[in-house]
Protein backbone atom coordinates (compact mmCIF):
# COMPACT_ATOMS: atom_id res chain seq x y z
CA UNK A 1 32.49 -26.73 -47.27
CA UNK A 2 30.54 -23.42 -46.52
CA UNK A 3 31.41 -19.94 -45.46
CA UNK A 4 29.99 -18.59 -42.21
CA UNK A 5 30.44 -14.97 -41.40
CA UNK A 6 30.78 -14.94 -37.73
CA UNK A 7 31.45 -11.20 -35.02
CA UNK A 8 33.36 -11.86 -31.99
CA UNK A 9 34.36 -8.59 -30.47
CA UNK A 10 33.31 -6.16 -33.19
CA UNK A 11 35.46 -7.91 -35.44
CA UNK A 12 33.78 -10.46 -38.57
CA UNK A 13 35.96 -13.35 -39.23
CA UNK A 14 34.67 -15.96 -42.07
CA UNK A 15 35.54 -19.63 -41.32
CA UNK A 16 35.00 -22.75 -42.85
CA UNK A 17 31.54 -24.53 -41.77
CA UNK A 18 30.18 -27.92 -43.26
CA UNK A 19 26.46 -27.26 -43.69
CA UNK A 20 25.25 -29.57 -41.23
CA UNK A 21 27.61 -27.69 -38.12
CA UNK A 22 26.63 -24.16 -39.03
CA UNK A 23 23.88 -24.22 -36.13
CA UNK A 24 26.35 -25.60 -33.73
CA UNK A 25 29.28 -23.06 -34.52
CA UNK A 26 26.75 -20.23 -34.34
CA UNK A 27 25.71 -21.66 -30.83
CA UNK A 28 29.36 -21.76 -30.24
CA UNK A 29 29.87 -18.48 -31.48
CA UNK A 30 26.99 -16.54 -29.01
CA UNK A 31 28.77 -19.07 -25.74
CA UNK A 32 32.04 -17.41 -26.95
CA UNK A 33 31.02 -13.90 -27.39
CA UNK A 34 28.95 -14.34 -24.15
CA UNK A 35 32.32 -15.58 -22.17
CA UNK A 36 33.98 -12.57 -24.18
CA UNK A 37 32.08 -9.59 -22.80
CA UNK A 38 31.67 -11.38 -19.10
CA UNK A 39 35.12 -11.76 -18.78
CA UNK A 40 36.12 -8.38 -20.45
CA UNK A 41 33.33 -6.72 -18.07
CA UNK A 42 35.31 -8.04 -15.32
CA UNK A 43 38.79 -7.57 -15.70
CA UNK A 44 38.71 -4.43 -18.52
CA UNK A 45 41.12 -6.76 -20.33
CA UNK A 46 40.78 -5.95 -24.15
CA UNK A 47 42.11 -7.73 -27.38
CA UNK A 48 44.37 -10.45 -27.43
CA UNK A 49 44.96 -10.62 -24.19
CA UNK A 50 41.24 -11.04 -23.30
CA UNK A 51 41.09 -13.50 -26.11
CA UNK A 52 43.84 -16.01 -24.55
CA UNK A 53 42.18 -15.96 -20.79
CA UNK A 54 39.00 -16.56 -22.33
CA UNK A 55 40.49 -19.40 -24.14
CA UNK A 56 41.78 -20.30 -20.90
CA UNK A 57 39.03 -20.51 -18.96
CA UNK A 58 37.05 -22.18 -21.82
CA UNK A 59 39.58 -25.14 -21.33
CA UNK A 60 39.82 -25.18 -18.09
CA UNK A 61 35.81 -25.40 -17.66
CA UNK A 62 36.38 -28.25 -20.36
CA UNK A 63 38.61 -30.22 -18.16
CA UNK A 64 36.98 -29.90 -14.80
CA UNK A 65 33.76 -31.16 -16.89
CA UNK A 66 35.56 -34.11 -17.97
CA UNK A 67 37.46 -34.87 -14.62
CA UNK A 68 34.30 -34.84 -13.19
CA UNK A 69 32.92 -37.50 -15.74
CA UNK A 70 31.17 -35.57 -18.12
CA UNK A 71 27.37 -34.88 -17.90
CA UNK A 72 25.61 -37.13 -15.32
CA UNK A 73 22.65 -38.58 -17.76
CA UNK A 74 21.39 -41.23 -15.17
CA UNK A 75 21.16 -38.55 -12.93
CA UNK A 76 19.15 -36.54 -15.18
CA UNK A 77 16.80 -39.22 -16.42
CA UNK A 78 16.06 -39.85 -12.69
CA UNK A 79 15.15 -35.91 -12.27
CA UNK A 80 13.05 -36.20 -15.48
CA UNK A 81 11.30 -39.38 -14.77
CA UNK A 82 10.91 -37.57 -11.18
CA UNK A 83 8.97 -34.31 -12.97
CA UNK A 84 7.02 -36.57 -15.10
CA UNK A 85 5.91 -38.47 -12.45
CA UNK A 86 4.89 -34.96 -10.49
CA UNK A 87 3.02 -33.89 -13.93
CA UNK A 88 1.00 -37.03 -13.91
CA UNK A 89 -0.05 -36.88 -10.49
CA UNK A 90 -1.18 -33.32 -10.83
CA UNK A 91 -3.10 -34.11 -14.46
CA UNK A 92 -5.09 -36.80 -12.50
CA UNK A 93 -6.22 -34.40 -10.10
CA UNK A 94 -6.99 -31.87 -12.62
CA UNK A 95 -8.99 -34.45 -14.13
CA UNK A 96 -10.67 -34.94 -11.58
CA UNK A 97 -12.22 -31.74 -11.13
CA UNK A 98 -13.81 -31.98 -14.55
């Protein structure tokens, strides 16, 4: 287990990081810090206090996600197999003019 120094509001915190999540807990990291400054931006709430609803909207975006059955991957393979299909039809004409 690795160290990562991380900075969520002006504070640096170190926490433990296996090697192969440090790019996904720094992702994490700039989401949180991101839902930090939005939310304190907002409501001027500072500290712990902006901390916990932050926390608490976190979750509660979790569980509507997972009510709602997670991310819809048949849908998106439909929208990508849609855009490829709109790509090749536009290559062919492109083609065509050459």
């Amino acid at each position: 287990m690795e160290t990562l120094d991380i900075i969520l509001l002006g504070k640096e915190y170190r926490v433990g990081c296996a090697p192969e999540d440090r790019d996904g807990l720094q992702a994490a990291v700039q989401v949180l810090e991101g839902k930090l400054s939005e939310l304190g931006g907002k409501t001027g709430a500072t500290g712990e206090k902006l901390a916990v609803m932050t926390a608490l909207n976190i979750a509660h975006e979790y569980l509507q996600f997972q009510r709602s059955g997670g991310f819809d991957m048949p849908g998106m393979k439909r929208k990508i197999e849609a855009m490829n299909s709109r790509l090749d039809d536009v290559l062919a004409q492109q083609e065509k003019l050459f």
